[in-house]
Protein backbone atom coordinates (compact mmCIF):
# COMPACT_ATOMS: atom_id res chain seq x y z
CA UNK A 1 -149.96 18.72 -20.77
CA UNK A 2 -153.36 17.40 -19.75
CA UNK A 3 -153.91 18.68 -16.43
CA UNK A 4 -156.79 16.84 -14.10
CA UNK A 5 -155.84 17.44 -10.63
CA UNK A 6 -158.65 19.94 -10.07
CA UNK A 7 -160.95 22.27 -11.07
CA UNK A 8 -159.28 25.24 -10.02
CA UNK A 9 -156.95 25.14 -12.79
CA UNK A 10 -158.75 27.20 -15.30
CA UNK A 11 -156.97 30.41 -16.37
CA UNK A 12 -158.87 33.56 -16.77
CA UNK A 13 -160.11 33.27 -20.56
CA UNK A 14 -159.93 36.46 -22.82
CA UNK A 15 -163.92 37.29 -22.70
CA UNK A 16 -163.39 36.90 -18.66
CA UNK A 17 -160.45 39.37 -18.18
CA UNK A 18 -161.61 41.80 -20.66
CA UNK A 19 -164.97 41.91 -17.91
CA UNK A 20 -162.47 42.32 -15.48
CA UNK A 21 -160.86 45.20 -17.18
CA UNK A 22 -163.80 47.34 -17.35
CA UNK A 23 -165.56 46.49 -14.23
CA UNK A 24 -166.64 49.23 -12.08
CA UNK A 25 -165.34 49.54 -8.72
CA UNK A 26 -165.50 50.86 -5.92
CA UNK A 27 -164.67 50.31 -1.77
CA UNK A 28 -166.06 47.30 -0.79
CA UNK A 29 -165.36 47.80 2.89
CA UNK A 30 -167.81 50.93 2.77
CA UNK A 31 -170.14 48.63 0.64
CA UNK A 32 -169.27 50.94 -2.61
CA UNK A 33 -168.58 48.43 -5.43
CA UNK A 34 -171.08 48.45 -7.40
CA UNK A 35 -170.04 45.20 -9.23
CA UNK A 36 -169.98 43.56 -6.34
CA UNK A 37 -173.09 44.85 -4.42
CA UNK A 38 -175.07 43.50 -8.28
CA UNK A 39 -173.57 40.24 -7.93
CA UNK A 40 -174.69 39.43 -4.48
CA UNK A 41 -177.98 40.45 -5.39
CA UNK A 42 -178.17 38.27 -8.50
CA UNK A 43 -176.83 35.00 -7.02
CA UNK A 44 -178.55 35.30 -3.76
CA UNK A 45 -181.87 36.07 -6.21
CA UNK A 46 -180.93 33.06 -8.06
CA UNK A 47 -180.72 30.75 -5.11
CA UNK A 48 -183.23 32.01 -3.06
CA UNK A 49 -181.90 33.64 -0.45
CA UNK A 50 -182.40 37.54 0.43
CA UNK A 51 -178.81 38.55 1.02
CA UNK A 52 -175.41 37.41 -0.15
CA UNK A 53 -171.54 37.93 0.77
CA UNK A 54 -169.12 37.72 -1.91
CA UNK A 55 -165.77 35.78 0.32
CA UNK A 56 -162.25 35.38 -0.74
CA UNK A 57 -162.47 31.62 -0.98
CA UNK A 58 -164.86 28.65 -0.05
CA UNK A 59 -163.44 27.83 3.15
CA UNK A 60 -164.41 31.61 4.50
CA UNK A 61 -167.29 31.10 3.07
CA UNK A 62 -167.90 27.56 4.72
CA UNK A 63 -166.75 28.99 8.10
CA UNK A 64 -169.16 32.11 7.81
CA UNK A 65 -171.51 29.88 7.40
CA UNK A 66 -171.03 27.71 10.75
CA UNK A 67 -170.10 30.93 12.38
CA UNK A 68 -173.45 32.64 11.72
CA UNK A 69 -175.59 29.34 13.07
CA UNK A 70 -173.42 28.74 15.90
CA UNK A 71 -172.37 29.51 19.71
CA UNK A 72 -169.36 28.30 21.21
CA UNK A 73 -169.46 24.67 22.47
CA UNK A 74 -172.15 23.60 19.87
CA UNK A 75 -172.06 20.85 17.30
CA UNK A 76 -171.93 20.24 13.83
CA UNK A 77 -172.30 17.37 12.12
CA UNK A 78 -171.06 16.42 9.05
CA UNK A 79 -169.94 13.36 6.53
CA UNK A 80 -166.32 12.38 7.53
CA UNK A 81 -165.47 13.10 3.89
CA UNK A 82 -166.82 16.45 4.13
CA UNK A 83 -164.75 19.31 2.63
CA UNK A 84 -165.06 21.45 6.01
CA UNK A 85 -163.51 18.11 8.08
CA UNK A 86 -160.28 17.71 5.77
CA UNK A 87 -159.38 20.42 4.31
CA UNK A 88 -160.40 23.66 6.09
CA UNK A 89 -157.47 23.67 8.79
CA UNK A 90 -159.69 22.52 11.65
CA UNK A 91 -161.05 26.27 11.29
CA UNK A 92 -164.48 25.31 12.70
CA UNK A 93 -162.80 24.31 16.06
CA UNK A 94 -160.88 27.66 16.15
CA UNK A 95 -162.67 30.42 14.70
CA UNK A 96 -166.32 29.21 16.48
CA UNK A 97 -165.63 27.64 19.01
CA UNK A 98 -167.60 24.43 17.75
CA UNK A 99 -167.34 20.50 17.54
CA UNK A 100 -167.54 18.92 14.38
CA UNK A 101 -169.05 15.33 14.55
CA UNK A 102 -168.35 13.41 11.23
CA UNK A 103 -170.52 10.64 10.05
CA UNK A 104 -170.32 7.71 8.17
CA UNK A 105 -172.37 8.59 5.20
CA UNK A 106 -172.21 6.96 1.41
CA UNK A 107 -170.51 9.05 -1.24
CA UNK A 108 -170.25 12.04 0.85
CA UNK A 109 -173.43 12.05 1.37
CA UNK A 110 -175.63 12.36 4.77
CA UNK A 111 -179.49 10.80 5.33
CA UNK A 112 -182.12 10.95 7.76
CA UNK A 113 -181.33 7.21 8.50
CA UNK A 114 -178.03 8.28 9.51
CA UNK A 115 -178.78 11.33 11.57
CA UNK A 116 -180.88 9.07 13.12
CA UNK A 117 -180.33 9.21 17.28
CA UNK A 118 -177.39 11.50 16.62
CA UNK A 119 -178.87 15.14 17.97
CA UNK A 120 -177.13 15.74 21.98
CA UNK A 121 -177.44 18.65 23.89
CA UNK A 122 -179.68 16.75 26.66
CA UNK A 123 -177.46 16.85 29.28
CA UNK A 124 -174.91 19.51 30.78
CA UNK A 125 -171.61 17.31 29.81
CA UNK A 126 -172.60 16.78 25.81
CA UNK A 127 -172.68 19.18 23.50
CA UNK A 128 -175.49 21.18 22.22
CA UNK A 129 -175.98 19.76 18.44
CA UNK A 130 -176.91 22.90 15.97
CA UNK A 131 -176.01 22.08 12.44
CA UNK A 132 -176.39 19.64 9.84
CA UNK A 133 -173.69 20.08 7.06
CA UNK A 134 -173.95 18.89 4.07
CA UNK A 135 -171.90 19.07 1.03
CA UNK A 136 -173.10 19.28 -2.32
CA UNK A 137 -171.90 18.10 -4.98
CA UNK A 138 -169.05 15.96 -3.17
CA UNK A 139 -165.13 16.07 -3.18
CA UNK A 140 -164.18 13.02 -1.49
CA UNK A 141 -167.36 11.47 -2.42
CA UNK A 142 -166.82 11.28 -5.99
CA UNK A 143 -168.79 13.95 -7.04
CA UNK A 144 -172.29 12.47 -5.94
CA UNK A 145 -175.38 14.46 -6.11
CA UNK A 146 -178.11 14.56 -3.47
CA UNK A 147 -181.28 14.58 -4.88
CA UNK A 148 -184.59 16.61 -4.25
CA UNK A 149 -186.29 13.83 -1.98
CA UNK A 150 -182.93 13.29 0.35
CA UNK A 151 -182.66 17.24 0.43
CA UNK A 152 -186.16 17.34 1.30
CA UNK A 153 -186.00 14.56 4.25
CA UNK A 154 -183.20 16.34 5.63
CA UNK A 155 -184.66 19.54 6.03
CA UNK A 156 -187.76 17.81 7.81
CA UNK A 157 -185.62 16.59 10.09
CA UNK A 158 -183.74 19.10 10.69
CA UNK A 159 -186.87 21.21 11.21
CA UNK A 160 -188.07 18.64 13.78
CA UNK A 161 -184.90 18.50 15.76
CA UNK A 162 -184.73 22.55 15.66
CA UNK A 163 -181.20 22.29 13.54
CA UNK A 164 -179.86 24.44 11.10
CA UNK A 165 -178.34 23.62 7.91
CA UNK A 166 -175.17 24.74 6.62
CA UNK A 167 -174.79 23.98 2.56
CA UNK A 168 -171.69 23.46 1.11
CA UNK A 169 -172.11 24.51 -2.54
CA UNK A 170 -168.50 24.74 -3.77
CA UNK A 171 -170.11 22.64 -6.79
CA UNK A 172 -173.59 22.77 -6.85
CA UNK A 173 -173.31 24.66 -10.09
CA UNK A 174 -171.82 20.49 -11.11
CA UNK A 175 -174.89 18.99 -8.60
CA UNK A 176 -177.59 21.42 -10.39
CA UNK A 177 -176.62 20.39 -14.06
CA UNK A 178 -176.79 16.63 -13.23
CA UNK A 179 -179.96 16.85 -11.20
CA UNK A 180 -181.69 19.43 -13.15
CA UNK A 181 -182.60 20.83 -9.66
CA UNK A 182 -183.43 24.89 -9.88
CA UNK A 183 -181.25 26.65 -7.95
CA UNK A 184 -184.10 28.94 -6.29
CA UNK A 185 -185.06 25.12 -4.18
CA UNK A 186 -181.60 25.27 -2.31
CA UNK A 187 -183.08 28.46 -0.68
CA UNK A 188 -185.68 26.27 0.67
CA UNK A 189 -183.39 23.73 2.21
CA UNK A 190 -180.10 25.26 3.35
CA UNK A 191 -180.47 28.45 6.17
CA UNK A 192 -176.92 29.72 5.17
CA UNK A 193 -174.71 28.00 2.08
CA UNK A 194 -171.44 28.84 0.42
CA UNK A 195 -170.67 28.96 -3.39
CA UNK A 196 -167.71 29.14 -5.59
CA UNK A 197 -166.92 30.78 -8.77
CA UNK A 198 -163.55 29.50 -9.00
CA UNK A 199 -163.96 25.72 -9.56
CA UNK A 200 -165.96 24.72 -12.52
CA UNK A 201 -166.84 28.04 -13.18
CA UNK A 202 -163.22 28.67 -13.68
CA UNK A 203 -163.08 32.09 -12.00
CA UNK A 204 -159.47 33.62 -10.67
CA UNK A 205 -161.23 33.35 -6.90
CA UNK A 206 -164.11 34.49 -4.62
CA UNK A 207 -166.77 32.79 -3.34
CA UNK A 208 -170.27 33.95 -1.95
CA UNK A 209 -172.01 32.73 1.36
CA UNK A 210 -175.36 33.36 1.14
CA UNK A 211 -178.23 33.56 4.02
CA UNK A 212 -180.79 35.83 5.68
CA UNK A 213 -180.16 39.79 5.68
CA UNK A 214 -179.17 39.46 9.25
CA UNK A 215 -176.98 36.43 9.30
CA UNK A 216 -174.91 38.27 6.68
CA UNK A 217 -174.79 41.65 8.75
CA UNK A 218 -173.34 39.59 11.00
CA UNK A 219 -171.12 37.32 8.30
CA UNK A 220 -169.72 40.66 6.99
CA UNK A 221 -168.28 42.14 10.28
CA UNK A 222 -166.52 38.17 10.72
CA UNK A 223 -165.29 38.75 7.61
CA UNK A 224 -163.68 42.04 8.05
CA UNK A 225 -162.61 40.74 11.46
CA UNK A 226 -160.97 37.64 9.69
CA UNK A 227 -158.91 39.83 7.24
CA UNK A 228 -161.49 39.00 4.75
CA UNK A 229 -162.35 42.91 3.69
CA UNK A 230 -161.33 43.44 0.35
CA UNK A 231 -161.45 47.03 -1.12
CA UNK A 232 -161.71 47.55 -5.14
CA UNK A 233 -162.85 43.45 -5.42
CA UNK A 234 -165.40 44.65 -8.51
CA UNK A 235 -162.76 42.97 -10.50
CA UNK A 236 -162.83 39.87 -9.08
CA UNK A 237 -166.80 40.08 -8.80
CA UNK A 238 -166.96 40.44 -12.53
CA UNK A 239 -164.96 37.56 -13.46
CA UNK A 240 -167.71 35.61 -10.88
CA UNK A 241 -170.34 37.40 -12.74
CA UNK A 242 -168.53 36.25 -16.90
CA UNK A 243 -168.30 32.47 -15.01
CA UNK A 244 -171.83 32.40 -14.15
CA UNK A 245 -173.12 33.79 -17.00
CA UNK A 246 -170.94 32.30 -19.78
CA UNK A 247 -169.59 29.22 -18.26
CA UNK A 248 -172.14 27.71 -16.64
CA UNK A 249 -173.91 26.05 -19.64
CA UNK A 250 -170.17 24.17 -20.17
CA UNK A 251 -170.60 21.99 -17.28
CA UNK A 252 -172.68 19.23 -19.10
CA UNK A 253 -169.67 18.84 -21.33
CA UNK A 254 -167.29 18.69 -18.29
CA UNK A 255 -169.69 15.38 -16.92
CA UNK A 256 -169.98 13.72 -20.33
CA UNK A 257 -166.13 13.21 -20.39
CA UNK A 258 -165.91 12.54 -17.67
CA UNK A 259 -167.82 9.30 -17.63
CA UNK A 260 -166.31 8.64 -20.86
CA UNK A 261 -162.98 8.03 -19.57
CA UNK A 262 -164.35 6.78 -16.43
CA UNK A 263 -165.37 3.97 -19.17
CA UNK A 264 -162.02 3.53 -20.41
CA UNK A 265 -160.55 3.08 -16.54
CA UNK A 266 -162.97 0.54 -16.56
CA UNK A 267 -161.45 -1.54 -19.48
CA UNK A 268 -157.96 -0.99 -17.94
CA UNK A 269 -156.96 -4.39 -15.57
CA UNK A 270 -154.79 -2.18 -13.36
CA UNK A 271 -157.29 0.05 -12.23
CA UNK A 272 -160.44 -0.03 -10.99
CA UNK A 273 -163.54 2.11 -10.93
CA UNK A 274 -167.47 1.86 -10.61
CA UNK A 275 -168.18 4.09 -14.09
CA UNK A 276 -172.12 4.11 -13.00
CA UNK A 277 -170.95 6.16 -9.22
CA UNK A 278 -169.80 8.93 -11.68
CA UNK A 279 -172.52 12.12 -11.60
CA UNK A 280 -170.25 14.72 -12.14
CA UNK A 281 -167.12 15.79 -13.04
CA UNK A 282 -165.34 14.36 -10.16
CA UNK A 283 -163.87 10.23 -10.86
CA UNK A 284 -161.76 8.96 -8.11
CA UNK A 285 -160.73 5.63 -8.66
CA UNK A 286 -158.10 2.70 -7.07
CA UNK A 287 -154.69 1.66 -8.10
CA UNK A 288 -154.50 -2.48 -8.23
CA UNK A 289 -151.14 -2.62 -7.72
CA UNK A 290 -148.45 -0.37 -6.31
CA UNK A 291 -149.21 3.21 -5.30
CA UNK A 292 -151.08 6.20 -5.90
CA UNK A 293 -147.94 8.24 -6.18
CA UNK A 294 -146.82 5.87 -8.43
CA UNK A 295 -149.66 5.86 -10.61
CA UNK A 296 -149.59 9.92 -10.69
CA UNK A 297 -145.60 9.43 -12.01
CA UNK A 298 -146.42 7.24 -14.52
CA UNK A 299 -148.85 9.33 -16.07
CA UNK A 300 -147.18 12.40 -15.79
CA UNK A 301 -144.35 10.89 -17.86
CA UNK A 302 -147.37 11.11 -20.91
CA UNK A 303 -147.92 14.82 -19.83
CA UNK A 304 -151.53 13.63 -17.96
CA UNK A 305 -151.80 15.25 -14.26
CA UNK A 306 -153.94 13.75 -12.21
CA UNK A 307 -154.09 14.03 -8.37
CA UNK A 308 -153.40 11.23 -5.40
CA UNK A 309 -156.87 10.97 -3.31
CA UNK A 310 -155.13 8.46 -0.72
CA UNK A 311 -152.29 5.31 -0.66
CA UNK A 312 -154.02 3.45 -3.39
CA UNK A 313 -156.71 6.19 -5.24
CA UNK A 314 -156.74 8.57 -8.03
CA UNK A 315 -158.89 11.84 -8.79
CA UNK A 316 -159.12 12.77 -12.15
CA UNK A 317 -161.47 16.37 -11.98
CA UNK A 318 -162.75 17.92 -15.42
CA UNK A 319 -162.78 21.67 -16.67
CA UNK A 320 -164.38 23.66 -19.07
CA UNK A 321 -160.86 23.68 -20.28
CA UNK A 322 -160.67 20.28 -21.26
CA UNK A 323 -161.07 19.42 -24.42
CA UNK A 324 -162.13 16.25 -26.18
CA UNK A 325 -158.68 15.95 -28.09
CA UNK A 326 -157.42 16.40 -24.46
CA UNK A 327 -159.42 13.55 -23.19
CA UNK A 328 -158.28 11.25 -26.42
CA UNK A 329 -155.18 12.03 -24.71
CA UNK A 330 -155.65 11.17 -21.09
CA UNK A 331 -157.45 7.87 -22.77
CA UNK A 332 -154.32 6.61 -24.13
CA UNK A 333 -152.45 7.43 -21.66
CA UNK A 334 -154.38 5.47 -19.27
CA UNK A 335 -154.82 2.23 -21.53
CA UNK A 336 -150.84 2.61 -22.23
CA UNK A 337 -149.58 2.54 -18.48
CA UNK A 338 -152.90 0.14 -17.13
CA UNK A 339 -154.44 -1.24 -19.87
């Protein structure tokens, strides 16, 4: 079996658990695991920031994140494909208090042209508009990039209009290897961002939210207050710590076949896909006839998972663990049940 449906697939390779097996621990509640306490200083290092918060999962890390930059009755806004509109449980709206405002952007992506005229907080009856959110690379989008310049803009206006921004870095590990952007510049761009080691990484779980050494004293009593507190995590912080270090460098590989078989949907006359749109390791594509669900049965019958991204789309999402006799694979498959 050939499974696409995600990046969160991976299993825990031997090199990774045998770094979880001898990781030193300690109570992270009382702030006494070492592991962890050296991985929060290395990635926020790495990204530019001067504290980090290692998080069960993205969406804590996400809502830290908004929690940290907002008051009740404030506003976010965000693309309407964003990750923290559809699939965080309309936590924004219940943990903070706050409005999210989704825009129409173009492959999950916001600009200053479309932020344009959309800041409130004028008058007593609208609500006070705090946060830009921004999602990098993008789920829904297709795994689009933004670049240094629209990053850049962004923060300028964001700066002018006395906003925050909240970064959504599930995958910028994907959005720094196709952009060959540094990390230490998202540092300069984002006031508080999230990152996770379980995606193309292919850690277990955990994610990190990252910000000022204030924001996070105040991120880490939400957390605890969330049920977030985790005690011996060091094991969970090393397997972070073997993804970043070891895995990283893989992700290259993950885009590459990725827009190979985004070549081969191309040639197929039942599908249909734009194979210049794919950045990443993200290719959602559309169904010409019949459904999504379908589609995803038809495949599955050649052992090749893929996910349903709506009534007529696929999402076919690459891992480390992919291989390129895998990918021969999927290929086939594809031409056999589209072609």
């Amino acid at each position: 079996m050939v499974d696409l449906r995600s990046d969160t697939v991976t299993k825990p390779t031997p090199g990774m658990r045998k770094a979880m097996s001898e990781a030193e621990v300690g109570d992270d509640v009382f702030g006494e695991d070492p592991t962890v306490n050296a991985l929060e200083d290395k990635v926020s290092a790495m990204f530019g920031f001067q504290a980090g918060l290692f998080v069960p999962s993205g969406t804590m890390g996400n809502q830290l994140g908004l929690n940290v930059l907002t008051e009740a009755g404030d506003e976010v806004l965000i693309d309407e494909t964003g990750h923290i509109f559809n699939y965080e449980s309309a936590a924004a709206a219940h943990l903070s208090s706050v409005q999210l405002h989704p825009l129409r952007g173009e492959g999950g992506k916001l600009s200053v042209v479309i932020l344009q005229n959309m800041v409130r907080g004028g008058h007593d009856w609208e609500p006070n508009t705090k946060v830009v959110a921004l999602e990098n690379s993008t789920n829904k989008g297709g795994g689009c990039c933004y670049r240094r310049k629209e990053l850049e803009a962004i923060r300028s206006y964001a700066d002018n209009h006395q906003l925050f921004i909240h970064l959504d870095g599930a995958r910028i590990w994907n959005a720094m290897t196709a952009t060959d952007i540094s990390p230490g510049f998202f540092g300069l761009i984002a006031d508080t961002m999230s990152v996770c080691f379980s995606k193309g990484l292919g850690a277990p779980a955990g994610s990190m939210i990252l910000s000022s050494r204030d924001r996070i004293r105040k991120a880490r009593r939400r957390r605890k207050m969330w049920g977030g507190g985790m005690r011996q995590v060091g094991v969970l912080a090393a397997a972070a710590d073997y993804a970043v270090d070891k895995h990283l460098s893989l992700l290259k590989e993950d885009h590459r076949r990725a827009r190979e078989l985004a070549r081969t949907i191309d040639s197929c006359d039942g599908l249909s896909i734009d194979p210049g749109g794919v950045e990443t390791n993200i290719l959602i594509f559309d169904v010409r006839e019949g459904t999504a669900k379908a589609a995803t049965q038809k495949l599955q019958e050649k052992e090749v998972y893929l996910s349903p991204f709506g009534p007529g789309k696929l999402r076919a999402t690459f891992h480390f663990q992919v291989t390129d006799e895998d990918l021969k694979k999927v290929k086939e498959a594809v031409q056999i049940c589209f072609g």
